[in-house]
Protein backbone atom coordinates (compact mmCIF):
# COMPACT_ATOMS: atom_id res chain seq x y z
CA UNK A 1 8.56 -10.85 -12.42
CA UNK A 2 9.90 -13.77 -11.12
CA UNK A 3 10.63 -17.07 -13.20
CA UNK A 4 7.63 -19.04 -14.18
CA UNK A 5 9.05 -22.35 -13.16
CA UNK A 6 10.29 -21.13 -10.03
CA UNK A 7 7.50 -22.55 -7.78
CA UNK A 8 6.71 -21.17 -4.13
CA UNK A 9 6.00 -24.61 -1.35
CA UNK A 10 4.58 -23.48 2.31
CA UNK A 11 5.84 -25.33 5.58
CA UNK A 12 3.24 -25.04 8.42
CA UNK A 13 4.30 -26.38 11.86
CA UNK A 14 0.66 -26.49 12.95
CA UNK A 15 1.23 -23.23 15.16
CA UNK A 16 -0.51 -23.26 18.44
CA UNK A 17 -1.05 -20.02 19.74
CA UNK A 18 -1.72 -18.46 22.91
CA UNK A 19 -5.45 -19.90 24.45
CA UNK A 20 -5.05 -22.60 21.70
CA UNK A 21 -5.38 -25.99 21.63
CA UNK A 22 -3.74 -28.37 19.36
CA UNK A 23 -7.19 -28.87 17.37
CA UNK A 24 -7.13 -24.92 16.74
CA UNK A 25 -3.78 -25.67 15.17
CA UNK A 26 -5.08 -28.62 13.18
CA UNK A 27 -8.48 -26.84 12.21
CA UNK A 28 -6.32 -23.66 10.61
CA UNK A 29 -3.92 -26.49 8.71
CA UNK A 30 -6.76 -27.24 6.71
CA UNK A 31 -7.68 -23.47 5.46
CA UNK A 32 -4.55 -22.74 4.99
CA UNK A 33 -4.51 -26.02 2.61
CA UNK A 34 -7.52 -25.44 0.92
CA UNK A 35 -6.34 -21.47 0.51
CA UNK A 36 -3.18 -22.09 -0.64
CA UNK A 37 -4.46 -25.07 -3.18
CA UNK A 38 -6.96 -22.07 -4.12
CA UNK A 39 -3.65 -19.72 -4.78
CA UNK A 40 -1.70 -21.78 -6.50
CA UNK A 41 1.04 -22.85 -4.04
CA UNK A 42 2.75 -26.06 -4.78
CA UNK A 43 3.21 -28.16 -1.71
CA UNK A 44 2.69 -28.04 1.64
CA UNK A 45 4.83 -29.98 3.97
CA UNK A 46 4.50 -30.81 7.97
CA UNK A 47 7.92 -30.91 10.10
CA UNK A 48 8.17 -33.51 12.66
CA UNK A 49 8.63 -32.02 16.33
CA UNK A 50 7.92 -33.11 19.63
CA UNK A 51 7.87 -31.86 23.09
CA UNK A 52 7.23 -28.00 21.48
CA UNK A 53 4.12 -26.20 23.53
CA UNK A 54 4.40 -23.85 19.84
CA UNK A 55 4.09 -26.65 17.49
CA UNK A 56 1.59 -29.67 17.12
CA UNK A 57 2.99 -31.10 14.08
CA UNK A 58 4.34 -33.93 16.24
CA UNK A 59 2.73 -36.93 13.87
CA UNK A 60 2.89 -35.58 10.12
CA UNK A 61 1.15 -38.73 8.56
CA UNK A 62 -1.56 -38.24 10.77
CA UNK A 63 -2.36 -34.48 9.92
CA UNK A 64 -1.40 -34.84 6.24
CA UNK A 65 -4.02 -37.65 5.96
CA UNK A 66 -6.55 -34.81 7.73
CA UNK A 67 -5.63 -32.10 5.71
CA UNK A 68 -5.70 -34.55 2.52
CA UNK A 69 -9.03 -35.11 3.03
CA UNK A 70 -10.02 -32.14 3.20
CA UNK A 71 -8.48 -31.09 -0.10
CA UNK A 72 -8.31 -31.86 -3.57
CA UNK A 73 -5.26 -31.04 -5.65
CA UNK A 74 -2.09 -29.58 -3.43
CA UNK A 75 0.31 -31.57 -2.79
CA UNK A 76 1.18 -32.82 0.94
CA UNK A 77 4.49 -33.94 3.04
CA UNK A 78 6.18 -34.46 5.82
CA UNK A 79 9.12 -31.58 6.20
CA UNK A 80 10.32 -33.96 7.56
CA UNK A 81 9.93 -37.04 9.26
CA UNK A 82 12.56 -37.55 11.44
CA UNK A 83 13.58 -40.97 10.16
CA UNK A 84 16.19 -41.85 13.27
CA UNK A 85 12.78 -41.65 15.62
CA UNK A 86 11.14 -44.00 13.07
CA UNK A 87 12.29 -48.25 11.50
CA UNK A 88 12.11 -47.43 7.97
CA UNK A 89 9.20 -50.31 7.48
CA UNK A 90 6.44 -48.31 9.18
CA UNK A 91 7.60 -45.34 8.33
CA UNK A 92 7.01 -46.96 4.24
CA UNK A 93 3.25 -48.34 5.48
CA UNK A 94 2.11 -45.29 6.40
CA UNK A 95 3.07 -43.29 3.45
CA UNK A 96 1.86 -46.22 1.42
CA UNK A 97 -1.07 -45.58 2.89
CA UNK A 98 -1.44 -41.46 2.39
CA UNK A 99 -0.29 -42.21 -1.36
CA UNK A 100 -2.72 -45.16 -2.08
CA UNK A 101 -5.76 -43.11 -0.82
CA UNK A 102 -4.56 -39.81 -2.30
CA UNK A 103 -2.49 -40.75 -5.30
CA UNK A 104 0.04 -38.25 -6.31
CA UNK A 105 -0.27 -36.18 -4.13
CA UNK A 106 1.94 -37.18 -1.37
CA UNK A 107 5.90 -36.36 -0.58
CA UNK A 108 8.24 -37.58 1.97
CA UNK A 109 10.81 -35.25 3.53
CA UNK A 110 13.16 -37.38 5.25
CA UNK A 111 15.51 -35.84 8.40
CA UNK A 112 18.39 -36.94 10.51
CA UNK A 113 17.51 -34.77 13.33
CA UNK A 114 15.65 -36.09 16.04
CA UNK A 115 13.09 -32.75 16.01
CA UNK A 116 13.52 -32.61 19.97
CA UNK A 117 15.57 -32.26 22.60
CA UNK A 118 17.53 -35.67 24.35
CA UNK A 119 15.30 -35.99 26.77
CA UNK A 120 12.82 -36.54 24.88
CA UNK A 121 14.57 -38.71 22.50
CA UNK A 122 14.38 -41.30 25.36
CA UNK A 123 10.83 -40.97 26.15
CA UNK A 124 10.83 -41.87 21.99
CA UNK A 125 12.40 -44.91 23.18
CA UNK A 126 14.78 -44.15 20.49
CA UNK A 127 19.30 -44.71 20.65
CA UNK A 128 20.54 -41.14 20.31
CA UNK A 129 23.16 -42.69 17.87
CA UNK A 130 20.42 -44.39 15.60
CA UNK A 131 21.38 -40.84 13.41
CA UNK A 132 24.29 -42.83 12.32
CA UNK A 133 22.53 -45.18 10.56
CA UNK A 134 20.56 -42.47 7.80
CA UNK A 135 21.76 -43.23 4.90
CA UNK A 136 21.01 -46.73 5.17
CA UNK A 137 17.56 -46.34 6.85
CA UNK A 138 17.04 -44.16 4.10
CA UNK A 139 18.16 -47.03 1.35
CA UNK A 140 15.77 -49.59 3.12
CA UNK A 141 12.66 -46.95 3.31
CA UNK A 142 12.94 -46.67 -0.39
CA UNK A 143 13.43 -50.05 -1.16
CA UNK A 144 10.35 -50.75 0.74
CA UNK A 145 8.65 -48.06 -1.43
CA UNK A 146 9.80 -49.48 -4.97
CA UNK A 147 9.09 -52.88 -6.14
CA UNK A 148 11.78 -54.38 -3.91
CA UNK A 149 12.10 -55.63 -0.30
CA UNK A 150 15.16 -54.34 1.84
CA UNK A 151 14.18 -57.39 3.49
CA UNK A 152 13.96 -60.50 2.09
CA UNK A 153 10.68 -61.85 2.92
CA UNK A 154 9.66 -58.64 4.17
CA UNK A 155 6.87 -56.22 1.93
CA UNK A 156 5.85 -52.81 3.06
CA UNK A 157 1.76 -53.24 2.49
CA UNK A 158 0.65 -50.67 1.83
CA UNK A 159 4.25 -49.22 0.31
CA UNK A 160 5.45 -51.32 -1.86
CA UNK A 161 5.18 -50.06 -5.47
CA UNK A 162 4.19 -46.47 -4.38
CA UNK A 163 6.98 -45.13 -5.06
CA UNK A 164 6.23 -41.83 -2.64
CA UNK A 165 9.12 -39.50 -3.60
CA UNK A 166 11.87 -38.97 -1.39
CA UNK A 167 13.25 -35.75 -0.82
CA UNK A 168 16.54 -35.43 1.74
CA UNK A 169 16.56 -32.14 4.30
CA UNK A 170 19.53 -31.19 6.06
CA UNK A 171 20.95 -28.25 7.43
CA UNK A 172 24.94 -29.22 6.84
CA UNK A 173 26.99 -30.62 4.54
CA UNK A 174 26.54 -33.96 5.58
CA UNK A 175 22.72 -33.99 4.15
CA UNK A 176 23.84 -32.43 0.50
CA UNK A 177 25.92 -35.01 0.31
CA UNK A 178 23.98 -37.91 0.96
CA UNK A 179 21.70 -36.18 -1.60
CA UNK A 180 24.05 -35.96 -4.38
CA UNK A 181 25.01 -39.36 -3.57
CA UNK A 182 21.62 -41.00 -3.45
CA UNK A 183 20.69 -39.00 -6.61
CA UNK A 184 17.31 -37.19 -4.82
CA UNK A 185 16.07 -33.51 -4.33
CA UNK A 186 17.75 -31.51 -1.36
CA UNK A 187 15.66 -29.35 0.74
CA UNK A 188 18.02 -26.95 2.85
CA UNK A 189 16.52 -25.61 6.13
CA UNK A 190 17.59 -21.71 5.82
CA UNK A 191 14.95 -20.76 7.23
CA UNK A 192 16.24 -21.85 10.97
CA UNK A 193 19.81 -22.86 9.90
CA UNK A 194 21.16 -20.56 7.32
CA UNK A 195 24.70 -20.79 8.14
CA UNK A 196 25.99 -23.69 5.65
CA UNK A 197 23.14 -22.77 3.01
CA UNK A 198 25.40 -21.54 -0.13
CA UNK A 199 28.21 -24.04 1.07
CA UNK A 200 25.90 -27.17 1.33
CA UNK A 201 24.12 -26.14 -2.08
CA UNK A 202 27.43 -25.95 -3.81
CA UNK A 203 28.52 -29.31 -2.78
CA UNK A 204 25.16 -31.07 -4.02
CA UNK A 205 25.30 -29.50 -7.15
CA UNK A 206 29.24 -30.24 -7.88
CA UNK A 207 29.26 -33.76 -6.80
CA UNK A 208 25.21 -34.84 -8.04
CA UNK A 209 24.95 -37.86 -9.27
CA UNK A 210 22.06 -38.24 -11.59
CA UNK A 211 19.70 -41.30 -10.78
CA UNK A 212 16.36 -43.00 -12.88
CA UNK A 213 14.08 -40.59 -11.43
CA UNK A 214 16.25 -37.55 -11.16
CA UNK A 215 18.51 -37.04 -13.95
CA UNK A 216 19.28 -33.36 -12.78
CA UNK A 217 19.92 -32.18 -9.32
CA UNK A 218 16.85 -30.27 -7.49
CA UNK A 219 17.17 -27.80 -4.53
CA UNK A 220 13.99 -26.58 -2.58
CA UNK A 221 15.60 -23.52 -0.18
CA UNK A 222 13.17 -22.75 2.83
CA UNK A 223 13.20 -18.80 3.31
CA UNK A 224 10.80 -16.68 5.94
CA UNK A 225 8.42 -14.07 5.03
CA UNK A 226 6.43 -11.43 6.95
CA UNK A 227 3.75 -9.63 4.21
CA UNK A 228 1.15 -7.24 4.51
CA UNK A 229 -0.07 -4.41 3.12
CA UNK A 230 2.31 -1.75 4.42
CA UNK A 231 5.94 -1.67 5.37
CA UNK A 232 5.44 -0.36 8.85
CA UNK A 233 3.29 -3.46 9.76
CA UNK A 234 5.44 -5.79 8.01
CA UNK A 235 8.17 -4.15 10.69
CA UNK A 236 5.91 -4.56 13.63
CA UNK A 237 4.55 -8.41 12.69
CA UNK A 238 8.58 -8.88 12.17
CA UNK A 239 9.53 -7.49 15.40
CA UNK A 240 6.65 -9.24 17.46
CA UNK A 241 7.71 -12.42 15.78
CA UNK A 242 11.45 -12.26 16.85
CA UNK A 243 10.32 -11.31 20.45
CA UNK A 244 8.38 -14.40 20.83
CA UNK A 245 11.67 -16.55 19.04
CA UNK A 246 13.79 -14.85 21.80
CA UNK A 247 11.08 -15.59 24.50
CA UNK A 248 10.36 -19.32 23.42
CA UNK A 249 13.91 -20.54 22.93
CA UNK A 250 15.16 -18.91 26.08
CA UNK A 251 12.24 -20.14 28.06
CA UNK A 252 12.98 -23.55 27.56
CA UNK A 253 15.17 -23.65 30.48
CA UNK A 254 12.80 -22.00 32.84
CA UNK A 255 11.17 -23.34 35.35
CA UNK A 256 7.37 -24.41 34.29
CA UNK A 257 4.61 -21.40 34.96
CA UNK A 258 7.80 -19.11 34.81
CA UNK A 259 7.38 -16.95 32.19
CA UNK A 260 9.86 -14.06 30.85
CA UNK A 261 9.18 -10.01 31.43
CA UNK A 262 9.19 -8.07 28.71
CA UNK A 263 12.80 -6.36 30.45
CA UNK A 264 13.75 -9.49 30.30
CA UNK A 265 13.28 -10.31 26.40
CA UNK A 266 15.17 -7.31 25.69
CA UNK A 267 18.23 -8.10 27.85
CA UNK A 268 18.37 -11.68 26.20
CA UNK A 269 18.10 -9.44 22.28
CA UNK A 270 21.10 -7.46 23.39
CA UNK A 271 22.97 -10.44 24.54
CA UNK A 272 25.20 -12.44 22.58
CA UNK A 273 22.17 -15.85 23.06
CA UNK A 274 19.53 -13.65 22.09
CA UNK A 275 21.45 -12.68 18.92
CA UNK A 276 22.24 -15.83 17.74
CA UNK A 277 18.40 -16.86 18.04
CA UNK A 278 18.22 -13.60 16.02
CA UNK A 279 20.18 -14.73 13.19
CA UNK A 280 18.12 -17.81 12.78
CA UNK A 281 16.25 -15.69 10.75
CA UNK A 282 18.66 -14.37 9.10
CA UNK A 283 17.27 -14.97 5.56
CA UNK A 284 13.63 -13.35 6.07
CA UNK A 285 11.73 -11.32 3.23
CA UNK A 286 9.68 -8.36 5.14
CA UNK A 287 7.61 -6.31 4.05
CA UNK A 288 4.93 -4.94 1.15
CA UNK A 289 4.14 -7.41 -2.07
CA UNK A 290 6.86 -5.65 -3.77
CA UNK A 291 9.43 -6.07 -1.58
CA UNK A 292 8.90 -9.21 -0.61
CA UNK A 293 8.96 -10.21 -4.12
CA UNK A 294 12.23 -8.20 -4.84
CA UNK A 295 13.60 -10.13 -1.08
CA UNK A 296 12.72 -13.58 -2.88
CA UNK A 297 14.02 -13.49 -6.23
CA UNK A 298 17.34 -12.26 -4.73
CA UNK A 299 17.58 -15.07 -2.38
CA UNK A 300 15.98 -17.56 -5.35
CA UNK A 301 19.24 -16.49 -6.88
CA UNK A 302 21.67 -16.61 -3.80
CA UNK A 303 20.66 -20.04 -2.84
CA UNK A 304 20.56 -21.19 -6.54
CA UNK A 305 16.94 -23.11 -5.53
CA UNK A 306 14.67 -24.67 -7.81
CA UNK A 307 12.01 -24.10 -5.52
CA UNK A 308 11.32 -22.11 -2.59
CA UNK A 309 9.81 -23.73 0.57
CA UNK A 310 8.27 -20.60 2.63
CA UNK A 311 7.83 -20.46 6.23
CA UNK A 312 5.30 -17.80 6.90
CA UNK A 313 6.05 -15.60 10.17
CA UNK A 314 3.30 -13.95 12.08
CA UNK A 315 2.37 -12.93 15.57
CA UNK A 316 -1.11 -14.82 14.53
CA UNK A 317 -3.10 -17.09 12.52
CA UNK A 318 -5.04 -14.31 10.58
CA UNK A 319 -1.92 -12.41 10.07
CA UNK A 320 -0.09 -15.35 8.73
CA UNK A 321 -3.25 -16.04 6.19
CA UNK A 322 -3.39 -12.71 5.22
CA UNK A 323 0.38 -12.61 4.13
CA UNK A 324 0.05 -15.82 2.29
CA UNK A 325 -2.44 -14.23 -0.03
CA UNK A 326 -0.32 -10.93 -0.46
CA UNK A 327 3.14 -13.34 -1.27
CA UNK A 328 1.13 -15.40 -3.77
CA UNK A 329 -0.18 -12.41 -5.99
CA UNK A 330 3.36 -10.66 -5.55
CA UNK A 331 4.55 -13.92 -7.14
CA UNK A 332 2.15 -14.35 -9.81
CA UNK A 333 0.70 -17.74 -8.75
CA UNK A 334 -1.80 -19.07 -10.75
CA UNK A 335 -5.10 -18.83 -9.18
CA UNK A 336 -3.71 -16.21 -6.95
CA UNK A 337 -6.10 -13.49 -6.49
């Protein structure tokens, strides 16, 4: 069995599925809260994207402050909020806001990403290079959040004296070190980027610099997982999932009501595009409860994580509730049933 302390975290991008709308997407958020409160999962967070047909997650304050309400215990977050797309003083009010009507129960992922594409960027009405002012945007959002203005003259209200913790996500180098720098937890993104993960763990553990509220460095490792109840549909959920990865990303660049053929999906997998979609998922734990326990406390290991953040892949909603249930008992979650 795994590690007691070792606690499992959800991400859900607010899937929206084929015949979906948004507020299908929005409606499942909240079961999935209330299930995964019921099964003893730690934390949910809600990533910041825009301009994705797939994902509706594009205002995380908003849903977390719907799911919230609708809940009791788990805690909620943003995983991330692109802070570049964002001034750091309304990005501190609204937070301020989540934590002073649900105290405690409220985290802040913070990204450098813009969670789009550039074209969209400017429809943000957003400098591409803002990116290169992070770490201090990141400086002034928690000074707004503490008992001190980044600002003189200036109060985050709600904000100030919240304290919302701060958690930094990255998928490079750059974000570990800013991390280890700033003295805050690191949440790597392996479950999209898994390239730099063992690098960009390393370096925030080697060069951490311990602050007030985090004497000890903290590392939160995202991994996928496909469950169910037999190996042979873990496979097929797997494979349906990595079709529609291929499908999605490639069809970006399509012309709109253009859709791809199923001959065409599996010339893109063969190619040498469609591949390195493919290895997105590189670090993926499919299959039964026992292997996908096995998968996890391998990769807890490999990506020396404190914590692991799980992004659940399924060709549907149902699927994707059903394998949360089977991951939590294969972990031993409290609660889990």
């Amino acid at each position: 069995m795994p590690e007691a302390s070792t606690p499992l975290s959800l991400i859900d991008f607010a899937t929206v599925h084929h015949g979906e709308r948004p507020g299908d997407a929005f409606q499942r958020s909240v079961e999935w809260a209330r299930n995964a409160e019921k099964l003893g999962y730690k934390r949910i967070w809600y990533s910041e994207h825009h301009n994705m047909k797939q994902i509706a997650s594009a205002a995380p304050a908003v849903l977390i402050a719907h799911v919230a309400a609708n809940t009791s215990t788990i805690n909620l977050g943003a995983g991330g909020v692109m802070l570049p797309n964002h001034a750091p003083l309304v990005v501190a009010e609204q937070f301020g806001t989540l934590a002073e009507i649900h105290p405690g129960r409220i985290d802040l992922g913070l990204g450098r990403a813009p969670g789009t594409d550039q074209t969209t960027v400017r429809a943000l009405r957003r400098d591409p290079r803002s990116a290169e002012n992070f770490p201090q945007d990141v400086a002034e959002l928690a000074a707004f959040l503490s008992d001190e203005s980044a600002i003189p003259g200036v109060t985050a209200v709600p904000g100030a004296g919240t304290n919302v913790p701060l958690y930094i996500l990255g998928s490079s180098l750059f974000g570990a070190q800013l991390a280890a720098k700033l003295g805050l937890p690191y949440s790597f993104a392996s479950h999209f980027a898994p390239a730099a993960l063992e690098q960009a763990v390393k370096v925030y553990r080697d060069t951490y610099q311990p602050s007030e509220l985090h004497p000890e460095p903290y590392v939160i490792a995202a991994v996928n997982v496909t469950a169910a109840d037999t190996t042979e549909d873990a496979e097929e959920q797997d494979r349906q999932v990595r079709r529609k990865r291929v499908a999605a990303m490639a069809g970006r660049r399509l012309a709109p009501g253009r859709t791809l053929s199923e001959e065409e999906i599996d010339m893109l997998i063969d190619s040498p595009a469609g591949q390195q979609i493919l290895d997105m998922l590189r670090y993926t734990a499919v299959g039964t409860r026992d292997q996908v326990r096995e998968y996890l406390e391998a990769f807890r290991d490999h990506a020396q994580a404190d914590e692991l953040m799980i992004a659940l892949q399924a060709p549907s909603g149902e699927q994707a509730t059903h394998s949360m249930g089977i991951l939590a008992d294969a972990w031993g979650l409290d609660g889990s049933v």
